[in-house]
N, C-alpha and C. Protein backbone atom coordinates (compact mmCIF):
# COMPACT_ATOMS: atom_id res chain seq x y z
N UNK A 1 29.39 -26.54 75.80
CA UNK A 1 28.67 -25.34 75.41
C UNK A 1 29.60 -24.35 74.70
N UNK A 2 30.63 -24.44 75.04
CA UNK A 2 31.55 -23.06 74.69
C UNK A 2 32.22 -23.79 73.35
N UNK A 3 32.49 -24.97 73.04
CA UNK A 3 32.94 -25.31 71.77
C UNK A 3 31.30 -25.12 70.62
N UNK A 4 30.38 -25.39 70.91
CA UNK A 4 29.38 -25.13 70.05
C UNK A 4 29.31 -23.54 69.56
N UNK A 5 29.09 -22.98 70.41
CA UNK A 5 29.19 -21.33 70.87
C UNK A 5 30.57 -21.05 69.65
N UNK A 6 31.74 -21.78 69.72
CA UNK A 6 32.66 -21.41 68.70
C UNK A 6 32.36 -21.31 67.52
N UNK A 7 31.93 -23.42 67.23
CA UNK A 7 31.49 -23.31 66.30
C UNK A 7 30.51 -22.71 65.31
N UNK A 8 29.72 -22.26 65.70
CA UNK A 8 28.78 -21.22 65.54
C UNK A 8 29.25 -19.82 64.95
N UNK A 9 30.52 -19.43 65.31
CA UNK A 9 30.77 -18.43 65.22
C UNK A 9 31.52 -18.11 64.26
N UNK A 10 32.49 -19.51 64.09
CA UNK A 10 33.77 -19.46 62.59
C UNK A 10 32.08 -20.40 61.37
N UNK A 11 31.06 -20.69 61.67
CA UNK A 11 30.65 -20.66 60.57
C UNK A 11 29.97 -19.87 60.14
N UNK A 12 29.38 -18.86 61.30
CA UNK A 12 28.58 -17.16 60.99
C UNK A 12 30.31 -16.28 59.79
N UNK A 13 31.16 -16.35 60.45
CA UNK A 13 32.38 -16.16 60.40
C UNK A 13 32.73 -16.11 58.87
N UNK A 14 32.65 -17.51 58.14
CA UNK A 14 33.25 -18.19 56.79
C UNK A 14 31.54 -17.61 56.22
N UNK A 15 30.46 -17.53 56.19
CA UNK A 15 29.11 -16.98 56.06
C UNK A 15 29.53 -15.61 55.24
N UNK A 16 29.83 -14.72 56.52
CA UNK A 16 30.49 -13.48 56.20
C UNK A 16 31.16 -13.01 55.54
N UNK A 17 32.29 -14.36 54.79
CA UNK A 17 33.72 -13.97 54.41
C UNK A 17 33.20 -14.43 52.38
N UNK A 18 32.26 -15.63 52.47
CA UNK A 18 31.56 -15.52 51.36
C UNK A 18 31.08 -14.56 50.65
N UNK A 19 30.16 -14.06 51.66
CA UNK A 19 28.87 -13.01 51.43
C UNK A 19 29.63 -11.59 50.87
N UNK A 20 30.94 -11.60 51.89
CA UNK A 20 31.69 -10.23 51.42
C UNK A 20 32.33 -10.80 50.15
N UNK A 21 33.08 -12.03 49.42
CA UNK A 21 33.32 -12.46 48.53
C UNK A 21 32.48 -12.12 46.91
N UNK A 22 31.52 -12.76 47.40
CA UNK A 22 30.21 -12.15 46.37
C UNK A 22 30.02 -11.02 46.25
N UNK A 23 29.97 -10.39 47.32
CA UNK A 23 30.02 -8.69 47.17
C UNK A 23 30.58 -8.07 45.68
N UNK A 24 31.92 -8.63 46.65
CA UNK A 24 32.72 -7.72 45.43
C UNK A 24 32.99 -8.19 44.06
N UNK A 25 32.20 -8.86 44.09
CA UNK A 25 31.76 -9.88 42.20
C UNK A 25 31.05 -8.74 41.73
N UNK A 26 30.10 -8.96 42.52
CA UNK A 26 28.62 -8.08 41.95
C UNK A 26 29.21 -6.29 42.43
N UNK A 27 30.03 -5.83 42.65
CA UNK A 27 30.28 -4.39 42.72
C UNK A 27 31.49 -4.49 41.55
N UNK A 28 32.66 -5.36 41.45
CA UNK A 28 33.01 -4.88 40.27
C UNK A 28 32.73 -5.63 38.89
N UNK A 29 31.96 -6.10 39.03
CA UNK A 29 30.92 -6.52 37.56
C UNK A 29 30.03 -4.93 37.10
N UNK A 30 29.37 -4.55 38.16
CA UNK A 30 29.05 -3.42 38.17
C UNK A 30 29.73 -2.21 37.95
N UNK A 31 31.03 -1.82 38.21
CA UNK A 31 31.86 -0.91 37.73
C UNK A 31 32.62 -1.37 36.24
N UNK A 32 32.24 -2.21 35.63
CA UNK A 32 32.54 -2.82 34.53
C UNK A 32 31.73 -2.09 33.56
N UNK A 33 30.43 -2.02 33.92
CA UNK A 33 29.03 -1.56 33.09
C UNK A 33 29.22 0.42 33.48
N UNK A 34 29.96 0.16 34.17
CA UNK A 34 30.61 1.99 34.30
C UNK A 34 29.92 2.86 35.22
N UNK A 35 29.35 1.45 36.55
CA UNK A 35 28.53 1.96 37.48
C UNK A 35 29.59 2.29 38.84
N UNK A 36 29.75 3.25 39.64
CA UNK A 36 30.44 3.20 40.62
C UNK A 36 29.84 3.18 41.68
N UNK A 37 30.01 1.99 42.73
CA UNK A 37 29.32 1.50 43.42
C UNK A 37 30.09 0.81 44.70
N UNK A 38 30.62 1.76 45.95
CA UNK A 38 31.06 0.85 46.59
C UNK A 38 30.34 0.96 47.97
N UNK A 39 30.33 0.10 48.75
CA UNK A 39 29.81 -0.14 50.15
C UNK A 39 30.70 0.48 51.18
């Protein structure tokens, strides 16, 4: 149970680390176009 429970968590984890990845595509693509935009 507790190794699933891990796993679960480093792939919510690497999820997160994408999602914030993309983020900051699409915020400084956006300060490109001379929008200032941060989270």
């Amino acid at each position: 149970m507790f190794l699933t429970f891990k796993a679960f968590w480093k792939k919510l984890y690497q999820k997160l680390l994408l999602f914030q990845g993309a983020w900051c595509k699409i915020s400084n693509s956006l300060e490109d176009q001379g929008i200032d935009f941060h989270l």
